[in-house]
C-alpha atoms as a PDB file:
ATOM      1  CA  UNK A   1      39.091  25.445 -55.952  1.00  0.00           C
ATOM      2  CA  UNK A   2      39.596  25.963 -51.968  1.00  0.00           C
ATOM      3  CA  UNK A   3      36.018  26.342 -51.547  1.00  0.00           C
ATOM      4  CA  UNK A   4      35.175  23.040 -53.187  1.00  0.00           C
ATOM      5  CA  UNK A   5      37.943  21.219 -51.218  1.00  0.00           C
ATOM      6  CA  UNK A   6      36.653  22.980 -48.217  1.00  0.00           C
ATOM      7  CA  UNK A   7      32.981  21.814 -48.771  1.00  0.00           C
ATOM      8  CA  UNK A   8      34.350  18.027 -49.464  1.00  0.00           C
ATOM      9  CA  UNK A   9      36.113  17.658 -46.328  1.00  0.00           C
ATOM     10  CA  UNK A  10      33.622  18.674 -44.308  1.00  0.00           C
ATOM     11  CA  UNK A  11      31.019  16.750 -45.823  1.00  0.00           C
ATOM     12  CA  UNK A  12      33.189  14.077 -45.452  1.00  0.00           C
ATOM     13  CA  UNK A  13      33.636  15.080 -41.924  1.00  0.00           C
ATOM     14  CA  UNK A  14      29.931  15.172 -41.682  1.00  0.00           C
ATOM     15  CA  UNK A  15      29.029  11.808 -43.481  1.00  0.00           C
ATOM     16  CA  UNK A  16      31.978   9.640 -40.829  1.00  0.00           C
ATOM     17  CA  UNK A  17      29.216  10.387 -37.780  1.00  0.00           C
ATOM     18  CA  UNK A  18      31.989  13.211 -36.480  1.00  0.00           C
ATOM     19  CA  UNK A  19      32.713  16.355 -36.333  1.00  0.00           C
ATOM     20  CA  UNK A  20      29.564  18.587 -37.014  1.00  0.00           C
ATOM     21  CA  UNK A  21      26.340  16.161 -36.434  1.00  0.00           C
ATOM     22  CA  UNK A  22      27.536  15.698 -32.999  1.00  0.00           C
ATOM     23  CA  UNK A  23      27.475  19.612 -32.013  1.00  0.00           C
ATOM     24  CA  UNK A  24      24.556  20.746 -29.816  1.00  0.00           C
ATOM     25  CA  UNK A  25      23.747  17.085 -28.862  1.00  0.00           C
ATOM     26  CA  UNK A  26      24.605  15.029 -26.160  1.00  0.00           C
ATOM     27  CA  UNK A  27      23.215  11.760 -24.038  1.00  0.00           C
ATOM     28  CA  UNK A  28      20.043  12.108 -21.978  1.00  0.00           C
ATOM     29  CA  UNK A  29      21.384  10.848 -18.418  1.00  0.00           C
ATOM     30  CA  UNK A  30      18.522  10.602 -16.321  1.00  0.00           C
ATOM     31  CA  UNK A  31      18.479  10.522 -11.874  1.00  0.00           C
ATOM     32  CA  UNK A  32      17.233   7.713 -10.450  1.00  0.00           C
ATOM     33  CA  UNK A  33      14.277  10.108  -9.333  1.00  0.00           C
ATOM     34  CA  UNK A  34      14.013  10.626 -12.792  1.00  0.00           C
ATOM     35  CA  UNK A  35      13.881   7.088 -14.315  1.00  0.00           C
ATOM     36  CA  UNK A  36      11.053   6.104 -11.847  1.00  0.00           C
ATOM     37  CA  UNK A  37       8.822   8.621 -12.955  1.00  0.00           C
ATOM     38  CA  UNK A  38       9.334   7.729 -16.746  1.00  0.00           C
ATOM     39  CA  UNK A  39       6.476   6.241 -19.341  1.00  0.00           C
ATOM     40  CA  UNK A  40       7.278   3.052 -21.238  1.00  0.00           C
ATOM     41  CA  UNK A  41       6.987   5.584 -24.284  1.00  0.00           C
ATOM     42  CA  UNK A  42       9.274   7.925 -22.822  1.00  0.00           C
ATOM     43  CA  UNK A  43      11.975   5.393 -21.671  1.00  0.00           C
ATOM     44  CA  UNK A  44      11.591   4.134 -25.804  1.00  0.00           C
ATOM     45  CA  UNK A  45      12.659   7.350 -26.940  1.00  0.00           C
ATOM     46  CA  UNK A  46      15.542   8.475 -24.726  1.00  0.00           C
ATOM     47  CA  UNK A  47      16.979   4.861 -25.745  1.00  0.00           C
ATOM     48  CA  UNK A  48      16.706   5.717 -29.154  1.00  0.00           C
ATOM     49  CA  UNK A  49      17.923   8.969 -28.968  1.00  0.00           C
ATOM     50  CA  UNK A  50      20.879   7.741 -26.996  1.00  0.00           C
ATOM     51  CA  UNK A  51      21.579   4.931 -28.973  1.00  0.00           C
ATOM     52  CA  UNK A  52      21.346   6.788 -32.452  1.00  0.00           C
ATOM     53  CA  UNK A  53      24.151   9.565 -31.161  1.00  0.00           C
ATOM     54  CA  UNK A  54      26.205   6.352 -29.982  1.00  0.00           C
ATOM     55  CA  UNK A  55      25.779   5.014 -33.557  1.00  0.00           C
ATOM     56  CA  UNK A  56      27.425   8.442 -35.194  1.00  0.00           C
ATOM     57  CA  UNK A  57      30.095   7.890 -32.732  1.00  0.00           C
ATOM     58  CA  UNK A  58      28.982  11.241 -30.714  1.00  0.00           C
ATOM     59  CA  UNK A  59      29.304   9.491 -27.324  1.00  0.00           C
ATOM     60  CA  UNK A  60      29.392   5.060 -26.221  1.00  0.00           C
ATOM     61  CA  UNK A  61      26.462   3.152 -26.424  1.00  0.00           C
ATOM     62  CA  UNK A  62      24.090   3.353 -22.606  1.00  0.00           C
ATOM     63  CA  UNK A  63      24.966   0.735 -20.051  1.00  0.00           C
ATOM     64  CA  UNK A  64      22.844  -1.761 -21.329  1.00  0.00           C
ATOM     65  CA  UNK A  65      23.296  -2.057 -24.733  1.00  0.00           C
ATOM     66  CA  UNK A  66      21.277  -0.804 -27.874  1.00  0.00           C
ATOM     67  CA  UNK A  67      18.433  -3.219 -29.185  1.00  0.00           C
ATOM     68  CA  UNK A  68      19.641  -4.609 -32.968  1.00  0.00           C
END
């Protein structure tokens, strides 16, 4: 029975955006040396990345917002 109660808190844990989906990860904060050199493409996909560990509450949403 402890194992079971075990597993469903921390798949509930897991399932809030908290907890274990945020370990390992963090935001991609770039130099300003950095961000000049980017691609378009490149640019797209740190802003996703960023935005989607915002969205699991793992860290707040970049400066200027995440596109809808």
């Amino acid at each position: 029975m402890l194992s079971v109660l075990t597993i469903l808190t921390l798949n509930g844990c897991s399932a809030s955006g908290h907890g274990n989906n945020c370990v390992g990860w963090q935001p991609i904060v770039l130099t300003l040396s950095e961000v000049n050199k980017l691609t378009n493409d490149s640019a797209d996909q740190i802003l996703i990345h960023n935005c989607y560990g915002a969205a699991l509450g793992c860290w707040q949403a970049p400066d200027g917002g995440c596109p809808e």
